[in-house]
Protein backbone atom coordinates (compact mmCIF):
# COMPACT_ATOMS: atom_id res chain seq x y z
CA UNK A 1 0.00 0.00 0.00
CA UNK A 2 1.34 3.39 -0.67
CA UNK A 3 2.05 6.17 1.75
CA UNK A 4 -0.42 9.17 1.80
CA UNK A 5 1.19 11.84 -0.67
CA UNK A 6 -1.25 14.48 -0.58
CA UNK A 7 -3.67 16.36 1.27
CA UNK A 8 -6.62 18.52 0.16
CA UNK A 9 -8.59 20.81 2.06
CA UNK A 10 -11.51 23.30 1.82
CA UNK A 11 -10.94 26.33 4.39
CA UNK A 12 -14.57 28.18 3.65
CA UNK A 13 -14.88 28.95 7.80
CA UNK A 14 -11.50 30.77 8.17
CA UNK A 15 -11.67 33.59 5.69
CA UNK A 16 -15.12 34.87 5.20
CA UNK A 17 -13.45 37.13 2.91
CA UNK A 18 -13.78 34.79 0.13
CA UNK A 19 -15.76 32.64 -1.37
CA UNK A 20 -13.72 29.04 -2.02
CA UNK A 21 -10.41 28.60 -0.82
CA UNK A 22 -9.01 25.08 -1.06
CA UNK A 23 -5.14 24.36 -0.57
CA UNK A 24 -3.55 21.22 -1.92
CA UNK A 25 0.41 20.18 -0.46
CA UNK A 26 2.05 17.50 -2.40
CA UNK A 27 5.15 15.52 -0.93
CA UNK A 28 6.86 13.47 -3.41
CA UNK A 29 9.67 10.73 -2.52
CA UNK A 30 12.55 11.44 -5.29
CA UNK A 31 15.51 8.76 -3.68
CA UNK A 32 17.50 10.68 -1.59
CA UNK A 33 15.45 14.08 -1.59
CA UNK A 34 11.91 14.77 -1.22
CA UNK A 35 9.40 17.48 -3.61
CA UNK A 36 7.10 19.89 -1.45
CA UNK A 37 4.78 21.47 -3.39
CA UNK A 38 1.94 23.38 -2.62
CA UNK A 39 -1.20 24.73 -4.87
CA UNK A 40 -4.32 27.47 -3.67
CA UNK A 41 -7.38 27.51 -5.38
CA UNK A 42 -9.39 30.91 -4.35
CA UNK A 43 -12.57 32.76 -5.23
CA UNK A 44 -12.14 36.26 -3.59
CA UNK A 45 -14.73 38.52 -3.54
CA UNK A 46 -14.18 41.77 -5.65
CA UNK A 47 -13.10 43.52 -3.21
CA UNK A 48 -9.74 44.80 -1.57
CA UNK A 49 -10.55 42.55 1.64
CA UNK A 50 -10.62 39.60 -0.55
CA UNK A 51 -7.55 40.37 -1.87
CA UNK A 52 -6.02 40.98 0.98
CA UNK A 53 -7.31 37.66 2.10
CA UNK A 54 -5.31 35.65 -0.68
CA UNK A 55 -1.67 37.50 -0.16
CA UNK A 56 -2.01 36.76 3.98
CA UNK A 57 -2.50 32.98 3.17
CA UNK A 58 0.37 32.78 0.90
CA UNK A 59 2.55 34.73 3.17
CA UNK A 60 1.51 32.28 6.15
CA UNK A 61 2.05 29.41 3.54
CA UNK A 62 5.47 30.83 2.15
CA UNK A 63 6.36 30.66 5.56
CA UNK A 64 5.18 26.83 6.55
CA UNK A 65 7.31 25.70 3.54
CA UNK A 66 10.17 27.68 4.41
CA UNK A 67 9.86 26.46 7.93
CA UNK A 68 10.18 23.04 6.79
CA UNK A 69 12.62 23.19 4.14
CA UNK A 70 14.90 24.41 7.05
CA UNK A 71 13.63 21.21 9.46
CA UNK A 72 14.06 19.08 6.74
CA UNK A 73 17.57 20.40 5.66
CA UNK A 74 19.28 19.25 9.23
């Protein structure tokens, strides 16, 4: 059976400010490294707030996966 490689996840409760938000991380075994990826799917509302909504969740993400490429680079 293979390992879990990638989770999906609807955040609708966490920013009102938009409409769909769905993230998607990947982690792919490559031998003797590993691939992070990660993907956002949004529907902001046309406004500013929505907007604003989007570039604090890829901030926060930027720094998860910058976070963990550091862990993972020990």
């Amino acid at each position: 059976m293979e390992a879990p490689w990638r989770l999906c996840a609807e955040d609708a409760g966490s920013h009102p400010e938009l409409d769909f938000f769905e993230g998607t991380f990947v982690i792919r075994d490559d031998g003797p490294t590993c691939h992070v990826s990660w993907g956002l799917v949004f529907d902001p509302e046309p406004s500013d707030a929505g907007l604003a909504e989007v570039e604090r969740a890829l901030a926060a993400t930027a720094g998860l996966l910058d976070e963990l490429a550091a862990q993972l680079a020990c």
